[in-house]
Protein backbone atom coordinates (compact mmCIF):
# COMPACT_ATOMS: atom_id res chain seq x y z
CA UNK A 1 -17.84 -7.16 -20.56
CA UNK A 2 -17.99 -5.94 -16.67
CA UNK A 3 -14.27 -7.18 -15.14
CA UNK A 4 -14.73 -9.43 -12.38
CA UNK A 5 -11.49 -8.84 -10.38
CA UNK A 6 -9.42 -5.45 -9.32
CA UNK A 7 -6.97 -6.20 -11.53
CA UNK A 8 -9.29 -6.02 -14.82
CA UNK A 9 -11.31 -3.42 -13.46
CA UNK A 10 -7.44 -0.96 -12.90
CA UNK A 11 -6.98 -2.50 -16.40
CA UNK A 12 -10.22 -1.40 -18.24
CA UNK A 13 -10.35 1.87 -16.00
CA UNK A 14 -6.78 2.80 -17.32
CA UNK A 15 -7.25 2.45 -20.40
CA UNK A 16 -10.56 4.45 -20.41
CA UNK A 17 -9.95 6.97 -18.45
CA UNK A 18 -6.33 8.22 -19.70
CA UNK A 19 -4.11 10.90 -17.64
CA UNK A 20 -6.17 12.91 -14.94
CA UNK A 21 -6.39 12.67 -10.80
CA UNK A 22 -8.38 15.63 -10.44
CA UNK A 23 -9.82 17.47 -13.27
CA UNK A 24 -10.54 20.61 -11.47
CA UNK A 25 -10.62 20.41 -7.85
CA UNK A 26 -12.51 24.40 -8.11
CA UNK A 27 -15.18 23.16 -9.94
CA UNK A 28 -18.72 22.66 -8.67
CA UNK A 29 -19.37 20.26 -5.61
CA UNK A 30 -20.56 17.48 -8.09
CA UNK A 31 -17.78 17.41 -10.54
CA UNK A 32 -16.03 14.48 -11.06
CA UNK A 33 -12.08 14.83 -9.29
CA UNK A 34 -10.84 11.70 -10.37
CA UNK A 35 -10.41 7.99 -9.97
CA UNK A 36 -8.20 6.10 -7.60
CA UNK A 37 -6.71 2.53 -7.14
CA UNK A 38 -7.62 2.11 -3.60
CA UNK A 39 -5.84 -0.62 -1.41
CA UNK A 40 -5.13 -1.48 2.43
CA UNK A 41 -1.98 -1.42 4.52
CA UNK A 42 -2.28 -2.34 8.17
CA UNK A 43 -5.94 -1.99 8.08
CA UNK A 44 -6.33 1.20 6.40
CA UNK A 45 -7.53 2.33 2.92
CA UNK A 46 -5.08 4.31 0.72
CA UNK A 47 -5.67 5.52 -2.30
CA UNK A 48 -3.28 6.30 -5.57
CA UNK A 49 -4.54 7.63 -9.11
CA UNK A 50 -5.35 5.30 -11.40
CA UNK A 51 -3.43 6.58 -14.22
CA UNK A 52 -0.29 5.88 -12.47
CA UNK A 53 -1.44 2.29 -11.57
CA UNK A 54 0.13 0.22 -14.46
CA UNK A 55 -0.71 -3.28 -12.88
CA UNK A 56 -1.79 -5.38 -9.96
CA UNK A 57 0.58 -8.17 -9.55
CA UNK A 58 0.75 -11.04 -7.08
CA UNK A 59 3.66 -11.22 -4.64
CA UNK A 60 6.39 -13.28 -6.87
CA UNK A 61 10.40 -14.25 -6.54
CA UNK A 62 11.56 -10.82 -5.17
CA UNK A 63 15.30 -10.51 -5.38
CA UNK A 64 16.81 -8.77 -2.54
CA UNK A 65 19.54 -6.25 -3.37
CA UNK A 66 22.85 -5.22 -0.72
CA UNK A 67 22.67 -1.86 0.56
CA UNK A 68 19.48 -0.28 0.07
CA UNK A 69 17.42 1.30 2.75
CA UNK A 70 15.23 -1.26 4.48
CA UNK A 71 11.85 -0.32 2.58
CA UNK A 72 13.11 -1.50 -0.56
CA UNK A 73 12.64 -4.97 -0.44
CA UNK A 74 14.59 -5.71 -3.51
CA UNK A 75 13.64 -6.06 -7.37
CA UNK A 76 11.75 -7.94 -9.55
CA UNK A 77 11.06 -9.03 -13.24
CA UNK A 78 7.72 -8.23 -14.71
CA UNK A 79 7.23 -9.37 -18.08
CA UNK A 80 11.27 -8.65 -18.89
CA UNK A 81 10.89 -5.02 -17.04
CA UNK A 82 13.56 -5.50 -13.62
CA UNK A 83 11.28 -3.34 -11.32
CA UNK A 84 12.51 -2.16 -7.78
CA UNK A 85 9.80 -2.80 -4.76
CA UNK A 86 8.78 -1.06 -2.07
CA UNK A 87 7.48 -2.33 1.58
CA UNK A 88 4.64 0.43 2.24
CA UNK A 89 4.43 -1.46 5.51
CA UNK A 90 8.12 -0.58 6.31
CA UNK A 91 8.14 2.69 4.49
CA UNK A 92 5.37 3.93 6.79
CA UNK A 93 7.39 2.18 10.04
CA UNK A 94 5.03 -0.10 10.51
CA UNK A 95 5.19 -3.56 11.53
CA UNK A 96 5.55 -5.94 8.92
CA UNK A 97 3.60 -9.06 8.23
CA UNK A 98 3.89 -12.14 6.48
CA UNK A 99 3.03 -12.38 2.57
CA UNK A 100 -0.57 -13.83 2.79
CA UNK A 101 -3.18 -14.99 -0.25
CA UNK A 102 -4.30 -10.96 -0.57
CA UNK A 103 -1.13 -9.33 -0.87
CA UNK A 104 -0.36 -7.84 -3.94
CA UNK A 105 2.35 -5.50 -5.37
CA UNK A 106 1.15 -2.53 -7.14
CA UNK A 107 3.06 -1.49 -10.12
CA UNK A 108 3.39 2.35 -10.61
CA UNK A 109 4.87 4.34 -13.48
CA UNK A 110 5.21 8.14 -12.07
CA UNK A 111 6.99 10.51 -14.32
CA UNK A 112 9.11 8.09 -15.61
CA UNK A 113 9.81 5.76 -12.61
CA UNK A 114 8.62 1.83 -12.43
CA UNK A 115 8.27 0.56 -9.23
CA UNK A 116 6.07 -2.02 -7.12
CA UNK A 117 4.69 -1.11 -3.82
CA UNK A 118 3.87 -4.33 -1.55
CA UNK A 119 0.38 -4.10 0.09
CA UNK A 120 -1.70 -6.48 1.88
CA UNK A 121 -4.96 -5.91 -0.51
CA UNK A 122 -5.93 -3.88 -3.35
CA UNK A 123 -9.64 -3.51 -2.90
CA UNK A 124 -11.28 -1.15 -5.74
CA UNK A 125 -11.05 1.53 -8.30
CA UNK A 126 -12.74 4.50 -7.04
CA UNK A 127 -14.24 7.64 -8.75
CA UNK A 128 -14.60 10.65 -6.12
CA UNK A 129 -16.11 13.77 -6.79
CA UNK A 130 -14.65 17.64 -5.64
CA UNK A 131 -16.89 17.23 -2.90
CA UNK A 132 -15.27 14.17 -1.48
CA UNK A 133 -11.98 15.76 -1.64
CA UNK A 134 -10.00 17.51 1.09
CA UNK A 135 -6.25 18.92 1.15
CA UNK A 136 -3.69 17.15 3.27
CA UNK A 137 -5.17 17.85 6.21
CA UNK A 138 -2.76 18.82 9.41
CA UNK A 139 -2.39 16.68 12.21
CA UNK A 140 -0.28 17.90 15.04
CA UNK A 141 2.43 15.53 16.13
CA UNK A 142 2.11 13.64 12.42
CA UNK A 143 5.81 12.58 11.13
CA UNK A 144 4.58 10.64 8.23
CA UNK A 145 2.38 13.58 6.94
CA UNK A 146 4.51 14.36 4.46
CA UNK A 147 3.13 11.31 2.41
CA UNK A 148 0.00 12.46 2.19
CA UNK A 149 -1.48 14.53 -0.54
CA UNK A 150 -5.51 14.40 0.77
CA UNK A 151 -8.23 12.82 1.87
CA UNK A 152 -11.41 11.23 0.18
CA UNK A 153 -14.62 11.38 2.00
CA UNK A 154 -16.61 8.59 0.62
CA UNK A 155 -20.16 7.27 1.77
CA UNK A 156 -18.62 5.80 5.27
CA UNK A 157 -15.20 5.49 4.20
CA UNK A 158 -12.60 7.59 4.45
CA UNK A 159 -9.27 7.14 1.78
CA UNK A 160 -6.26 8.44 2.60
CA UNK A 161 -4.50 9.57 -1.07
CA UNK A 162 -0.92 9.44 -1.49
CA UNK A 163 2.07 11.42 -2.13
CA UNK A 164 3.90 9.45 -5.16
CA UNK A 165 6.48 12.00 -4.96
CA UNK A 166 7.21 11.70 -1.32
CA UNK A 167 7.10 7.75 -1.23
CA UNK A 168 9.78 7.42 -4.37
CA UNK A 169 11.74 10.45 -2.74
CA UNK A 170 11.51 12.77 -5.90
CA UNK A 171 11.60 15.90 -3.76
CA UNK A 172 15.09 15.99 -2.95
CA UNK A 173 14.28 15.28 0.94
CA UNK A 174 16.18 12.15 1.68
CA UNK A 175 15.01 12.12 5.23
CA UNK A 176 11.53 12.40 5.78
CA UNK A 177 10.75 8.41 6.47
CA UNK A 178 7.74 7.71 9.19
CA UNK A 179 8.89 6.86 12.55
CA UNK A 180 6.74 5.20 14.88
């Protein structure tokens, strides 16, 4: 059976493809690297690996909680799981649109942590190869850089991968939020 939406295809490539980003970024030019959930915020492609892609969820009842920083845009209940979500929009300081038809929330599970990240499309599941692959690059005058872990070359496209740590603030850095 070949899954007709993102959602099936995260769903079948999870469960296929088990625990492994990048299998060994030293190998050969034509190696395989890994596989990535790939999905658009303000008109760019990001990417995250697909083993820490749980789920694809449209945007439901989101319940807003008191006193968290502004990028948290509350919690939710997923299947009897209360998951916290996360604006990328606002995390990256950009400016934030209305909820349209496209806009999904992304669940994650990253060493233990649930969360949803808010985007306004998940597009495709991705396999790169070492090739495609290139460190966090370094762009002078870059505040958000921090939240990137590298870049994916890709036929014409060009995916900017992640920092899971950096977004869910697991490095002890409190302060490192984009500013515009």
């Amino acid at each position: 059976m070949v899954p007709e939406t993102g959602e099936e295809l995260v769903k079948s490539t999870y469960h296929e493809r088990g625990n492994s980003m990048v299998q060994n970024l030293q190998a050969s030019p034509i190696t395989l690297a890994g596989e990535i959930v790939v999905f658009t915020v303000a008109g760019k492609e990001y990417g995250l690996p697909v083993e820490y892609v749980t789920s694809i969820e449209k945007v439901n009842a989101i319940t807003r909680v008191p006193n968290v920083k502004p990028y948290i845009k509350g919690v939710m209940n997923l299947r009897g799981i209360i998951v916290p979500v996360l604006d990328l929009r606002c995390r990256y300081a950009l400016e934030e649109t209305p909820i349209s038809e496209k806009t999904r929330i992304l669940i994650i599970d990253y060493e233990g942590i649930i969360a949803g990240f808010i985007v306004d499309a998940a597009n495709d599941v991705l396999k790169f190869t070492t090739a495609e692959f290139e460190e966090q690059p370094e762009v002078i005058g870059m505040k958000s850089q921090n939240f990137i872990e590298g870049v994916v070359h890709h036929q014409d496209r060009l995916i900017i991968l992640l920092d899971l740590r950096q977004i869910l603030e697991l490095t002890g850095d409190a302060d490192h939020e984009a500013t515009s």
